[in-house]
C-alpha atoms as a PDB file:
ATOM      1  CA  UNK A   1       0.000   0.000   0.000  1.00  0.00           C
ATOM      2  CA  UNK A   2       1.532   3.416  -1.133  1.00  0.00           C
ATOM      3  CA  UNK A   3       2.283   5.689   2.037  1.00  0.00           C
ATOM      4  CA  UNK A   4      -1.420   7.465   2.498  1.00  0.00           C
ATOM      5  CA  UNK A   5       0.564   9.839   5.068  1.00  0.00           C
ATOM      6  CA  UNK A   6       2.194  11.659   2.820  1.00  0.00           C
ATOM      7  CA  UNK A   7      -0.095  11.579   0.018  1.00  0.00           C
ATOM      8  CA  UNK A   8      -1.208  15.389  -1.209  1.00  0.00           C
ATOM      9  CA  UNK A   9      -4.379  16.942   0.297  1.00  0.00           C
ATOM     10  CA  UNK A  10      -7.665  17.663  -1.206  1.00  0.00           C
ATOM     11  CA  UNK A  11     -10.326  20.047  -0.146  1.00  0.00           C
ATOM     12  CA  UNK A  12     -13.996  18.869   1.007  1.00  0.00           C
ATOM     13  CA  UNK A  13     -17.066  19.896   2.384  1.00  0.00           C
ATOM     14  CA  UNK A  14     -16.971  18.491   5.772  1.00  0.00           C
ATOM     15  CA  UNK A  15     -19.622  18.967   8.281  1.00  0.00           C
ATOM     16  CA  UNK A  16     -18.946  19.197  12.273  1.00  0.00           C
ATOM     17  CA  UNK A  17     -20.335  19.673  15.248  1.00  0.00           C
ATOM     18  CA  UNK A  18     -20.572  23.235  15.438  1.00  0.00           C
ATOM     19  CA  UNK A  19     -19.639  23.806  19.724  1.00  0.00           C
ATOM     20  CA  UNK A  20     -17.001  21.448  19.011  1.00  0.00           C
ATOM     21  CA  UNK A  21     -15.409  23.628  16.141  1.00  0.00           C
ATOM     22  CA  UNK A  22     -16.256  26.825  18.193  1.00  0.00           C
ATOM     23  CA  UNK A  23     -14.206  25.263  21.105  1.00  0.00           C
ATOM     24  CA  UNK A  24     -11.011  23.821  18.620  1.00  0.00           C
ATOM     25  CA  UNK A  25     -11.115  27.326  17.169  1.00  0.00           C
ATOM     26  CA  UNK A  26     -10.524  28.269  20.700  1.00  0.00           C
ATOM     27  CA  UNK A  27      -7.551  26.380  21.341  1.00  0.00           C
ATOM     28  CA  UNK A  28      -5.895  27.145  17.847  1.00  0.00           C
ATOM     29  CA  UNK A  29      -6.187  23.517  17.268  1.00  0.00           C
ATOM     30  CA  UNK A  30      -5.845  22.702  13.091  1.00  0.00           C
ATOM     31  CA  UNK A  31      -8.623  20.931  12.478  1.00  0.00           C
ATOM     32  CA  UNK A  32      -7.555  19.632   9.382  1.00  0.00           C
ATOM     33  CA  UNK A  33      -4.590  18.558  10.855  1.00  0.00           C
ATOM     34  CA  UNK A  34      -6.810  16.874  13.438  1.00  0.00           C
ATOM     35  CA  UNK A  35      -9.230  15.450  11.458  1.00  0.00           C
ATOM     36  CA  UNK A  36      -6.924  14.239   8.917  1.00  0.00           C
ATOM     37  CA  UNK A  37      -5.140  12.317  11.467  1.00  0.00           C
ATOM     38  CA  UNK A  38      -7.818  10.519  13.239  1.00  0.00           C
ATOM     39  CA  UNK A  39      -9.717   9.451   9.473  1.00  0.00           C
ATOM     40  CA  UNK A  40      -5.975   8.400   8.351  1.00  0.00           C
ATOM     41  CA  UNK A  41      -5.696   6.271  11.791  1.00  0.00           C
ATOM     42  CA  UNK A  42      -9.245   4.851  11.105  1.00  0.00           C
ATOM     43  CA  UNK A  43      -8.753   3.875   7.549  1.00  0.00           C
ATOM     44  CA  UNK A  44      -5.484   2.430   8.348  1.00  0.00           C
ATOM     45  CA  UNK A  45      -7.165  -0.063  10.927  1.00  0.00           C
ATOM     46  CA  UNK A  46     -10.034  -0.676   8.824  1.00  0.00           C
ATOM     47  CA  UNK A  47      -7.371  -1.507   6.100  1.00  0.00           C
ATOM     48  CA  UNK A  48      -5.497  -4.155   8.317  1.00  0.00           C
ATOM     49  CA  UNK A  49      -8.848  -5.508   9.498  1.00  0.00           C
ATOM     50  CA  UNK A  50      -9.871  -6.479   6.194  1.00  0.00           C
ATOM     51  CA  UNK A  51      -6.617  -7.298   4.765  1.00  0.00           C
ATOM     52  CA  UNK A  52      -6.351  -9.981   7.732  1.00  0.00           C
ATOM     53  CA  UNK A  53     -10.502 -11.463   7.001  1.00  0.00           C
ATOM     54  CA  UNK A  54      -9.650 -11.717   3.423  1.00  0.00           C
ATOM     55  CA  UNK A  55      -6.343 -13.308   4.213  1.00  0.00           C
ATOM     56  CA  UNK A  56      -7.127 -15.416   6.900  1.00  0.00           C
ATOM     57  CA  UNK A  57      -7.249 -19.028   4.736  1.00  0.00           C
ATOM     58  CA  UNK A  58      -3.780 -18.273   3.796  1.00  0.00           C
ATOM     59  CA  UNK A  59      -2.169 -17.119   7.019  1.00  0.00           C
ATOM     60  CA  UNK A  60      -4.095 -20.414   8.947  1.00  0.00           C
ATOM     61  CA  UNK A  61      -2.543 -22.460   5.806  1.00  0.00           C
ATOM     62  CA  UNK A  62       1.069 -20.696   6.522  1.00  0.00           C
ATOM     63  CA  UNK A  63       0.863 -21.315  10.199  1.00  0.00           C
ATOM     64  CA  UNK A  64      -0.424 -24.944  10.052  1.00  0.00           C
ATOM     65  CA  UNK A  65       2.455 -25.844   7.369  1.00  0.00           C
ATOM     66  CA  UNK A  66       5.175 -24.162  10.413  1.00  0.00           C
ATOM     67  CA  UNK A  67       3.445 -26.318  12.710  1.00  0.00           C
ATOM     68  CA  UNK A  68       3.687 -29.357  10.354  1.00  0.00           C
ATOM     69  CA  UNK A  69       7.226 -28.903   9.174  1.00  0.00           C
ATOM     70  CA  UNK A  70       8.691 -26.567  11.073  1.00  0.00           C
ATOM     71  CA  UNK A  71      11.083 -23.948   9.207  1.00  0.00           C
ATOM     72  CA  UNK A  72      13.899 -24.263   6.992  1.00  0.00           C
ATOM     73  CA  UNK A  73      16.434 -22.354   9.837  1.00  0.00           C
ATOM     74  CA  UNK A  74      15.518 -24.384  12.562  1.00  0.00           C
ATOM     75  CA  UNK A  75      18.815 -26.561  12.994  1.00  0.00           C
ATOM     76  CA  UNK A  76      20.783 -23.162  13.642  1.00  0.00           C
ATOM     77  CA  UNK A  77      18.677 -21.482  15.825  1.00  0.00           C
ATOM     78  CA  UNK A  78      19.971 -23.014  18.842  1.00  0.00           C
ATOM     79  CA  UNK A  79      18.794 -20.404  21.257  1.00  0.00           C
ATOM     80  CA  UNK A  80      15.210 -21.767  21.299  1.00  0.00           C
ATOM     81  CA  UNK A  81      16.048 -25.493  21.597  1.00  0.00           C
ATOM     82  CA  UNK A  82      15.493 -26.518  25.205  1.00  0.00           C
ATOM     83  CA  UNK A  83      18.948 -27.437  27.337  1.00  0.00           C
ATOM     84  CA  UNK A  84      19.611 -30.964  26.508  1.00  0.00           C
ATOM     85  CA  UNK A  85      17.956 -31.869  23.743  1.00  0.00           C
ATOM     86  CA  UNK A  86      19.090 -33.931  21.077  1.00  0.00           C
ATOM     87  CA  UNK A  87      20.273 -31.713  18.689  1.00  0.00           C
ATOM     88  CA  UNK A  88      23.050 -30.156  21.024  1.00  0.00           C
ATOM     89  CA  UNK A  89      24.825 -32.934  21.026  1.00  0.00           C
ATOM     90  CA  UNK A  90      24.783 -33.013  16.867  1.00  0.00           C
END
């Protein structure tokens, strides 16, 4: 996915709650800066939510093939073997 946070801006019509502007206004809050934060935070999770439903065959498929076999780097990463197992003494 191309970098959305740096992507160029666009003007809109938005439509707020008008105390809520009056008191941002207030505190010289930018409230494009503010509300293009919290919609780019809320697309990005949407995003990752439906990337993982729509690839959740092929990451259960991934992990039960790890499970099955193991991976290819196993014999060297002697860190995680448990003290005394076989395959310290290979």
């Amino acid at each position: 996915m191309r970098s959305v946070r740096e992507s160029p801006k666009r003007a809109i019509n938005l439509s707020l709650n008008a105390k809520v502007l009056d008191m941002a206004r207030e505190m010289d809050m930018n409230i494009s800066q503010v509300v293009d934060a919290l919609l780019t935070d809320a697309v990005m999770k949407r995003y990752w939510e439906r990337w993982q439903h729509d690839n959740a065959a092929a990451i259960a498929d991934y992990n039960a093939r790890i499970e099955r076999e193991g991976l290819f780097s196993d014999r060297y990463r002697t860190f995680m073997r448990p003290a005394g197992s076989k395959r310290d003494a290979a």
